[in-house]
C-alpha atoms as a PDB file:
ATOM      1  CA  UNK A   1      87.538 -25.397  27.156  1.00  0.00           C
ATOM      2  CA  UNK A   2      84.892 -22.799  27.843  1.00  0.00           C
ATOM      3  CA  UNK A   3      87.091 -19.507  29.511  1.00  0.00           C
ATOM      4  CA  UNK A   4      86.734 -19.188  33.060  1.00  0.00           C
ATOM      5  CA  UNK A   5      84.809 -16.104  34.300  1.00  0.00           C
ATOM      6  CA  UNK A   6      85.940 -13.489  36.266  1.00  0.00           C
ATOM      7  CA  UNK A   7      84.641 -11.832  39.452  1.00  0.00           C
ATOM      8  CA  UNK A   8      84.895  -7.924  39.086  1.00  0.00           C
ATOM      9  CA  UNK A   9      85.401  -5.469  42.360  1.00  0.00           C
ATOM     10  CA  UNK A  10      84.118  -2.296  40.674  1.00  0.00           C
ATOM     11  CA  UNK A  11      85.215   0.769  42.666  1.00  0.00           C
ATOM     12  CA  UNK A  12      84.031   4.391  42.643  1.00  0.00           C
ATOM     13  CA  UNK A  13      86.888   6.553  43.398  1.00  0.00           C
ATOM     14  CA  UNK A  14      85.838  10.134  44.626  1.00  0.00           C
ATOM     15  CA  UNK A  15      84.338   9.785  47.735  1.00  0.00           C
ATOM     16  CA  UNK A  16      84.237   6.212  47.744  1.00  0.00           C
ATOM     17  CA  UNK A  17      87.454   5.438  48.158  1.00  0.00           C
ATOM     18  CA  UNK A  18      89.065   8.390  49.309  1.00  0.00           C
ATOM     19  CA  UNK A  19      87.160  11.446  51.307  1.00  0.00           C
ATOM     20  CA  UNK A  20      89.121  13.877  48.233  1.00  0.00           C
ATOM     21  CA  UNK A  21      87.769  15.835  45.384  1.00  0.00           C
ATOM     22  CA  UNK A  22      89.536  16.288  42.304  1.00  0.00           C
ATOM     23  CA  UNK A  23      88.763  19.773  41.701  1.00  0.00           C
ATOM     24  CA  UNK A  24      90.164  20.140  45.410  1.00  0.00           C
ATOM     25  CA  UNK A  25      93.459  18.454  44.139  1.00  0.00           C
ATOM     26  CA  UNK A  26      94.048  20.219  40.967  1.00  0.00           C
ATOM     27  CA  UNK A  27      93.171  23.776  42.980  1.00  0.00           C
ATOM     28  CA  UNK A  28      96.169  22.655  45.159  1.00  0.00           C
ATOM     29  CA  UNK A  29      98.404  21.411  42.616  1.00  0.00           C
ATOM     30  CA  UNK A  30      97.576  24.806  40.386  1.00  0.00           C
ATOM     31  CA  UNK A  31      98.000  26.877  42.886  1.00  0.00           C
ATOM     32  CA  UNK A  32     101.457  25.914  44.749  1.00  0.00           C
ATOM     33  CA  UNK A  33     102.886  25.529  41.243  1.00  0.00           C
ATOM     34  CA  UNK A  34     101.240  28.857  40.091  1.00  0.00           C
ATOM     35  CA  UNK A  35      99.906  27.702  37.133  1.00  0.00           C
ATOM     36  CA  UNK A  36      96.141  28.148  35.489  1.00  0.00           C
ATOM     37  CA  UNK A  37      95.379  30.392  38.690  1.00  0.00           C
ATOM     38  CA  UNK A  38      93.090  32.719  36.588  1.00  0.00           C
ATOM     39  CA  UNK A  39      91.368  29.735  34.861  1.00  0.00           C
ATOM     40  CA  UNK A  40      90.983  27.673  37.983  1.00  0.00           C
ATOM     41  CA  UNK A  41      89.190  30.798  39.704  1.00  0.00           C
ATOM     42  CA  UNK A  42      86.964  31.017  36.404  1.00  0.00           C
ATOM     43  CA  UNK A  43      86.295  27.737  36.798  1.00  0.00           C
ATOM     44  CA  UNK A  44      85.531  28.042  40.306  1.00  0.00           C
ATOM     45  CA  UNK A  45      83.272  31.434  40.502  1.00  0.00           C
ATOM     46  CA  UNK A  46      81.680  30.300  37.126  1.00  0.00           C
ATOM     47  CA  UNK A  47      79.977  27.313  38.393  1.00  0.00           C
ATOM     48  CA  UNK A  48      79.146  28.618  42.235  1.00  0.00           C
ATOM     49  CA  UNK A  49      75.670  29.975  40.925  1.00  0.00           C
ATOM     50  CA  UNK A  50      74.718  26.199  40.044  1.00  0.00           C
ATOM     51  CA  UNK A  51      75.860  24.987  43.124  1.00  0.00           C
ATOM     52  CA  UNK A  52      74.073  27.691  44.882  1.00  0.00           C
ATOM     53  CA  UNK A  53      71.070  27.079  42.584  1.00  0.00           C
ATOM     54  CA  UNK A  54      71.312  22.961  43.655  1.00  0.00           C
ATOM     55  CA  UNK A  55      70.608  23.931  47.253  1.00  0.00           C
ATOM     56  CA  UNK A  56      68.142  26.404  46.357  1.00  0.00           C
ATOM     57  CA  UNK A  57      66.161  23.255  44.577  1.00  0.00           C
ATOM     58  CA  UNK A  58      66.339  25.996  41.738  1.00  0.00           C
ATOM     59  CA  UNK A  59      68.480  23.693  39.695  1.00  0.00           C
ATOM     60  CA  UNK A  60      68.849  20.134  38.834  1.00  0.00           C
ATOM     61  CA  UNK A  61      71.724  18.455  40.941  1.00  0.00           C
ATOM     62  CA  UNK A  62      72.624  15.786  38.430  1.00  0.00           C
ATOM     63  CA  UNK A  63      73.264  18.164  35.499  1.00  0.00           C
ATOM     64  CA  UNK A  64      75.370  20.812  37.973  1.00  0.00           C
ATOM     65  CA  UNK A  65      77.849  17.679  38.310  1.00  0.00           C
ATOM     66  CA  UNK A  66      77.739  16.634  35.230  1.00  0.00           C
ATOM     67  CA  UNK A  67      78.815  20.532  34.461  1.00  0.00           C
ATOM     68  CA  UNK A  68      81.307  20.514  37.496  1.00  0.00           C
ATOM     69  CA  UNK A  69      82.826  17.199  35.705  1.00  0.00           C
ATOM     70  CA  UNK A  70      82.847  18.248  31.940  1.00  0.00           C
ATOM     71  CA  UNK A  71      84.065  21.574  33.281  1.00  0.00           C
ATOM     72  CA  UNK A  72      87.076  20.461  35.020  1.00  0.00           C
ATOM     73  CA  UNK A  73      88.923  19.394  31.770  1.00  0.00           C
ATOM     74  CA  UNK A  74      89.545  23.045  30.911  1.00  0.00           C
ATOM     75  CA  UNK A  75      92.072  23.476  33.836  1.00  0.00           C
ATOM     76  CA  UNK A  76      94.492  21.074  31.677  1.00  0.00           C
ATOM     77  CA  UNK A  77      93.518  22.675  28.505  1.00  0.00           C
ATOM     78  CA  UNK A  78      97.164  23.847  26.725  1.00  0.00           C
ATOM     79  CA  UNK A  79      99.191  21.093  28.756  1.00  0.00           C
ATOM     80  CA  UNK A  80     101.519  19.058  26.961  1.00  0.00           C
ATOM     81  CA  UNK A  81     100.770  15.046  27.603  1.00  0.00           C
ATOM     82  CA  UNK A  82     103.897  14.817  29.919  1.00  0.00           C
ATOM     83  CA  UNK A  83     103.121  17.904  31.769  1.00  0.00           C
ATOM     84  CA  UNK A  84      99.565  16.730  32.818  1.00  0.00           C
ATOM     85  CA  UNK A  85     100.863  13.577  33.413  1.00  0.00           C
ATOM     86  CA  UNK A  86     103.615  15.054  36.393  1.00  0.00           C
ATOM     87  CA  UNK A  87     100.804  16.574  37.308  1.00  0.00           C
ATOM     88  CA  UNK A  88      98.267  13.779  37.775  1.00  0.00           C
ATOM     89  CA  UNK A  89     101.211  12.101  39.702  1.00  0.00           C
ATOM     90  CA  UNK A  90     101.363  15.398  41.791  1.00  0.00           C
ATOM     91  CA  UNK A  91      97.533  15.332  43.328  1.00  0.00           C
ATOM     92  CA  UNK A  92      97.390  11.605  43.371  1.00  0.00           C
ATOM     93  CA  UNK A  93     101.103  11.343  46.112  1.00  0.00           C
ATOM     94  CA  UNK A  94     100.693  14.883  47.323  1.00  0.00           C
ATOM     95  CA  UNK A  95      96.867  15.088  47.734  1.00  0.00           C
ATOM     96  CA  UNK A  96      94.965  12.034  47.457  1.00  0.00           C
ATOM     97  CA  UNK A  97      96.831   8.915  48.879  1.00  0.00           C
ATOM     98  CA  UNK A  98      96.405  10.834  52.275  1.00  0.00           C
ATOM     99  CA  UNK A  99      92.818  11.033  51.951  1.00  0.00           C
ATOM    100  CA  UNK A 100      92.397   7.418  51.162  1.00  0.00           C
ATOM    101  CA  UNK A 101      89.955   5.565  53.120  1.00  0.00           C
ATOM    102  CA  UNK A 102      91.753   2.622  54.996  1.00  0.00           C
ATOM    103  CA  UNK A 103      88.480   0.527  55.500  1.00  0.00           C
ATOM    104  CA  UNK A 104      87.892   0.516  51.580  1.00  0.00           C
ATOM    105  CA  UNK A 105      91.521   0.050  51.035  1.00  0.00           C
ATOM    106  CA  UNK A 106      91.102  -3.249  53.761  1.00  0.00           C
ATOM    107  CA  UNK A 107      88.494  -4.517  51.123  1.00  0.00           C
ATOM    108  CA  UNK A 108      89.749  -3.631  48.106  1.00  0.00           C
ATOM    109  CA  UNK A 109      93.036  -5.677  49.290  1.00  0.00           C
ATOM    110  CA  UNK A 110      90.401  -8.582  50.395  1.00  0.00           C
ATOM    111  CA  UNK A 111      88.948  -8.894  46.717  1.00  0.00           C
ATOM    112  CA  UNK A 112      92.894  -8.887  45.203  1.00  0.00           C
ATOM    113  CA  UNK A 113      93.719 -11.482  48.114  1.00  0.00           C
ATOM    114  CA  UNK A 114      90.807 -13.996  46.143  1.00  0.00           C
ATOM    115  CA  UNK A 115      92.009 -13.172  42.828  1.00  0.00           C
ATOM    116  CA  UNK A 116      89.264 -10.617  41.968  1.00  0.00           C
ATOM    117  CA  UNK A 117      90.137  -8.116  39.286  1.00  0.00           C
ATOM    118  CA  UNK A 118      89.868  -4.706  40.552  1.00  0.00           C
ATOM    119  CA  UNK A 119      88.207  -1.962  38.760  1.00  0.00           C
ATOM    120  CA  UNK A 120      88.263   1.871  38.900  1.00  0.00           C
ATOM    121  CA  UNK A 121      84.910   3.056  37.589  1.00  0.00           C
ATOM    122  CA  UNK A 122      84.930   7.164  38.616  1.00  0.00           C
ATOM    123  CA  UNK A 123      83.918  10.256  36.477  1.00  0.00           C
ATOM    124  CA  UNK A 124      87.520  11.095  36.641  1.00  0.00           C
ATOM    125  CA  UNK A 125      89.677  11.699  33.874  1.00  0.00           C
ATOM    126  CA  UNK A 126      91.198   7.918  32.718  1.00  0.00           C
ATOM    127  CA  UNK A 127      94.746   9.783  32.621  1.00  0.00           C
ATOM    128  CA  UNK A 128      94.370  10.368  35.977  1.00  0.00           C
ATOM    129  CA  UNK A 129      92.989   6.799  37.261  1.00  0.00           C
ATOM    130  CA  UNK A 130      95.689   4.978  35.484  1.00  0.00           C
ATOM    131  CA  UNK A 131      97.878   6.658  37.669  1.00  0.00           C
ATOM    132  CA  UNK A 132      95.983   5.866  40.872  1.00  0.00           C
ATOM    133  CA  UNK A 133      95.523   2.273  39.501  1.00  0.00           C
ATOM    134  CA  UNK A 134      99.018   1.770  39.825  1.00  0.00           C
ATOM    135  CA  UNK A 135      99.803   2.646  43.211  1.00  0.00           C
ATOM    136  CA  UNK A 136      97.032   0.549  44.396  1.00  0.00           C
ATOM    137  CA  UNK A 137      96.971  -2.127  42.261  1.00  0.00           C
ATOM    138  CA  UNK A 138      94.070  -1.873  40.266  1.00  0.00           C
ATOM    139  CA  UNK A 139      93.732  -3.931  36.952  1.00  0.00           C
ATOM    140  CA  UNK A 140      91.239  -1.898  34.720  1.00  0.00           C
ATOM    141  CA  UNK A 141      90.207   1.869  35.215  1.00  0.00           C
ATOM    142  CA  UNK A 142      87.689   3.503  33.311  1.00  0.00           C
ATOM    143  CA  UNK A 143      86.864   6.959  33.434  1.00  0.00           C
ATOM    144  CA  UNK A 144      86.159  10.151  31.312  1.00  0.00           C
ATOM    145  CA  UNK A 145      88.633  10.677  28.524  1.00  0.00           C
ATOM    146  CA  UNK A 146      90.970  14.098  28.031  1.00  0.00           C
ATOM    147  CA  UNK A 147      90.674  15.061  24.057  1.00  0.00           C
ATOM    148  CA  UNK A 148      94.179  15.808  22.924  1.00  0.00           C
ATOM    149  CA  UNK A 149      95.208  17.116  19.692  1.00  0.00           C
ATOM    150  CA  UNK A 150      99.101  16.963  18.815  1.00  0.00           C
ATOM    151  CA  UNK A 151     100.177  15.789  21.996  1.00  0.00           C
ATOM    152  CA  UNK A 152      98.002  19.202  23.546  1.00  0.00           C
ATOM    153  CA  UNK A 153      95.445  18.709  26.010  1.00  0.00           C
ATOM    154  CA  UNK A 154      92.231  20.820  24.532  1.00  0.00           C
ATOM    155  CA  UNK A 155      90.221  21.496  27.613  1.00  0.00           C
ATOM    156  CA  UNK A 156      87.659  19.425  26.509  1.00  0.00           C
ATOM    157  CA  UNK A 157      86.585  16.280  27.305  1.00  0.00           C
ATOM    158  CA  UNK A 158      85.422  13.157  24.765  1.00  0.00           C
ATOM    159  CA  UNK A 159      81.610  12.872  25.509  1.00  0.00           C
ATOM    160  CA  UNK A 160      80.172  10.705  27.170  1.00  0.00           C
ATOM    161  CA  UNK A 161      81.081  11.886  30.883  1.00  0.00           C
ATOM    162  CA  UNK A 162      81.196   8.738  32.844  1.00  0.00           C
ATOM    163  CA  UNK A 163      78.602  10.000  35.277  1.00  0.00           C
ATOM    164  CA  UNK A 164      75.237   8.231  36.276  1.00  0.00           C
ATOM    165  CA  UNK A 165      73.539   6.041  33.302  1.00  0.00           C
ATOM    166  CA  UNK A 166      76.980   6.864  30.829  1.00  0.00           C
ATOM    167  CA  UNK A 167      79.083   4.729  33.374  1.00  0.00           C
ATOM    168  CA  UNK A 168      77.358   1.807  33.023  1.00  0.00           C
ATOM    169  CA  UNK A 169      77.192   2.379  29.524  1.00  0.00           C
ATOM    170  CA  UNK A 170      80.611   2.792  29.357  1.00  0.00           C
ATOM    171  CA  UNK A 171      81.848  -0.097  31.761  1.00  0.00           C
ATOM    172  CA  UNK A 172      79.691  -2.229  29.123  1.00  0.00           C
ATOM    173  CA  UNK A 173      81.915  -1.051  26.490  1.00  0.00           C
ATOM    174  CA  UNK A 174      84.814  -1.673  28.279  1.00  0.00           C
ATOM    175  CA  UNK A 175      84.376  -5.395  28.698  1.00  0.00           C
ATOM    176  CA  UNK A 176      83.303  -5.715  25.201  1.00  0.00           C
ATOM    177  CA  UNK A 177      86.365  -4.226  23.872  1.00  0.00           C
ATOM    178  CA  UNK A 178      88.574  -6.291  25.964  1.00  0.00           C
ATOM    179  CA  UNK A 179      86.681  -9.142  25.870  1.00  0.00           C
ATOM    180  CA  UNK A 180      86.145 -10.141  29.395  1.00  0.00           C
ATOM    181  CA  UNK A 181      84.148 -12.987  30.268  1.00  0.00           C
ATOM    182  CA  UNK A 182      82.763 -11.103  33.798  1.00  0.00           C
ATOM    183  CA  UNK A 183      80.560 -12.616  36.290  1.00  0.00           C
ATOM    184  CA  UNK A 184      78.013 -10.017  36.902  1.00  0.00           C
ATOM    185  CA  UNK A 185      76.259 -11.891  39.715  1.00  0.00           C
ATOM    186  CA  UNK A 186      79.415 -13.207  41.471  1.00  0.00           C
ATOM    187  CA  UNK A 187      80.775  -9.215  41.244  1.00  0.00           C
ATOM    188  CA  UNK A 188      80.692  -5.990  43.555  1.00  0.00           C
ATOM    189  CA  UNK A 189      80.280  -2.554  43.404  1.00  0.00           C
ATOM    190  CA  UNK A 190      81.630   0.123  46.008  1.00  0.00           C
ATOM    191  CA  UNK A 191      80.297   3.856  45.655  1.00  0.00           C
ATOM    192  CA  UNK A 192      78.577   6.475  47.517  1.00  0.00           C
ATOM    193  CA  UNK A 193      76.041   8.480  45.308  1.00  0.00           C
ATOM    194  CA  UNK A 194      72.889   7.725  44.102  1.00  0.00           C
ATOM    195  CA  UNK A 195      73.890   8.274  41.198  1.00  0.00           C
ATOM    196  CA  UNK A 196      76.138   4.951  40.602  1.00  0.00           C
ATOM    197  CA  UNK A 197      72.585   2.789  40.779  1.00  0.00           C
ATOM    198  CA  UNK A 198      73.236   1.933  37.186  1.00  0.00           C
ATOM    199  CA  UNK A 199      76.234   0.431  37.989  1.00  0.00           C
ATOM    200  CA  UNK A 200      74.750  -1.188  41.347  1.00  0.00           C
ATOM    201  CA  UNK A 201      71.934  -2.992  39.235  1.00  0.00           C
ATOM    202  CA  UNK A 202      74.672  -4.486  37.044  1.00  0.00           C
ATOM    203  CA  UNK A 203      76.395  -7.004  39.689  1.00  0.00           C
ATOM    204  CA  UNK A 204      75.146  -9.142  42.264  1.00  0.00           C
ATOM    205  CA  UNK A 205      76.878  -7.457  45.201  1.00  0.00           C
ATOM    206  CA  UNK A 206      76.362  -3.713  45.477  1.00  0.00           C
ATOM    207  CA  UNK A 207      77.445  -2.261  48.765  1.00  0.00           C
ATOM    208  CA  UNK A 208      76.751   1.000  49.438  1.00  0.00           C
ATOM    209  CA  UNK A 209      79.708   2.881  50.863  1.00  0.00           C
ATOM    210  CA  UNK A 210      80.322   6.208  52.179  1.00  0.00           C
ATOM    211  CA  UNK A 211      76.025   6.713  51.174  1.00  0.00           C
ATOM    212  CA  UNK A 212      74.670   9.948  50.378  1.00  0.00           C
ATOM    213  CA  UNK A 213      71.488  10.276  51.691  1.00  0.00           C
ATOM    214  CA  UNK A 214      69.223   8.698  48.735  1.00  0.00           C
ATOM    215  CA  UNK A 215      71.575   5.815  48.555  1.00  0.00           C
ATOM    216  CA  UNK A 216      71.688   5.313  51.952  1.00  0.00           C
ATOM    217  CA  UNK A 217      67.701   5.409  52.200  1.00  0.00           C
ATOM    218  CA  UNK A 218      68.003   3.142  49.193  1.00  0.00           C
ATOM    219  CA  UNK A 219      70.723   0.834  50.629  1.00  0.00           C
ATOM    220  CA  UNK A 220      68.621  -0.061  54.054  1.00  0.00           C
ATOM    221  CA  UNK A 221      65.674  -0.525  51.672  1.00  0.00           C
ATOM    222  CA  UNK A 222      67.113  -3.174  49.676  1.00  0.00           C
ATOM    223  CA  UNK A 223      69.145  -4.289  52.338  1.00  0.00           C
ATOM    224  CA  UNK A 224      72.673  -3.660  50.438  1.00  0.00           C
ATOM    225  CA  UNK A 225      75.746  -4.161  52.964  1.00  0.00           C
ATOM    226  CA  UNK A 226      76.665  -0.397  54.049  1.00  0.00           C
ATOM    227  CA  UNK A 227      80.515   0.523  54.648  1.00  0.00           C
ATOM    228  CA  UNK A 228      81.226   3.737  55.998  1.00  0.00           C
ATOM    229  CA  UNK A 229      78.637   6.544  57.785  1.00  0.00           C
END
């Protein structure tokens, strides 16, 4: 008996499904438990030029977040596994699960209410998502991987960042490994940057949600279903 496919709700997490940034999250974890202050200021000051540079047009605005998200591993770099992982549990209860959008939530519950499998595709760290996955039910995550050595996070991250072309590449891999038999053209994608059209060209049902401006303009275009502003 040939397996049965299976439809796939692919979700974006930052700023898809919740209006929170993880950088913002980890500042505010760091800081009220007064810990990697000096490197989260580093981190902070050191990549404000790029930023600046971005709205200047001086300076490419896909590689300053791809820096801003390979970057952001070196706030964990020293933690043990447990101690990251009480802190992951930290922002996602104490910083993002307030910020969660409620009309993305509403769909998300609509895809597990006709037996969809929920995924969490976001540039975030996996360690992170899994935790998010459970508390809303999410059945894969896939995300950009912590390097640890001796149960020590290093402060870097395991290349590829899953960030524009690399996320489709590495949702790909995922189903490979785990050998699900996924119905692209009966599946959905939810994000909000223009940057997730690799992922949008992959299923049958992209919506656009929460648009920047180029996937907005892009979204009316091709006449994608819009959630959001």
């Amino acid at each position: 008996m040939t397996e049965e496919k299976i439809k796939l709700a692919i979700f974006d997490f930052d700023g898809t499904l919740t209006s929170g940034h993880l950088w913002l999250g980890i500042a505010k974890h760091h800081s009220q438990k007064r810990v990697k202050r000096r490197s989260l200021a580093l981190y902070i000051f050191s990549h404000m030029p790029y930023w600046i540079a971005v709205k200047l047009r001086l300076y490419s605005e896909e590689k300053n977040r791809s820096r801003w998200g390979e970057g952001l591993s070196v706030l964990f770099k020293g933690f043990k596994t447990d101690e990251a992982q009480k802190a992951f549990e930290w922002v996602t209860d104490h910083y993002f699960m307030p910020l969660m959008r409620p009309d993305v939530m509403k769909v998300l519950q609509g895809h597990k209410d006709n037996d969809h499998k929920v995924m969490l595709l976001s540039g975030m760290f996996t360690d992170f998502l899994q935790i998010v996955g459970q508390r809303i039910g999410a059945d894969y995550v896939v995300g950009t991987r912590l390097e640890i050595a001796q149960n020590i996070y290093t402060g870097r991250i395991i290349q590829p960042l899953c960030f524009g072309e690399n996320k489709a590449r590495l949702l790909k891999e995922f189903i490979q490994q785990n050998q699900l038999n996924v119905d692209f053209s009966g599946s959905a994608a939810y994000a909000d940057s223009f940057y997730d059209l690799p992922v949008f060209k992959l299923v049958g049902h992209p919506v656009a949600t929460y648009a920047d401006t180029e996937l907005g303009k892009l979204a009316n275009q091709e006449g994608w279903e819009r959630i959001g502003e």
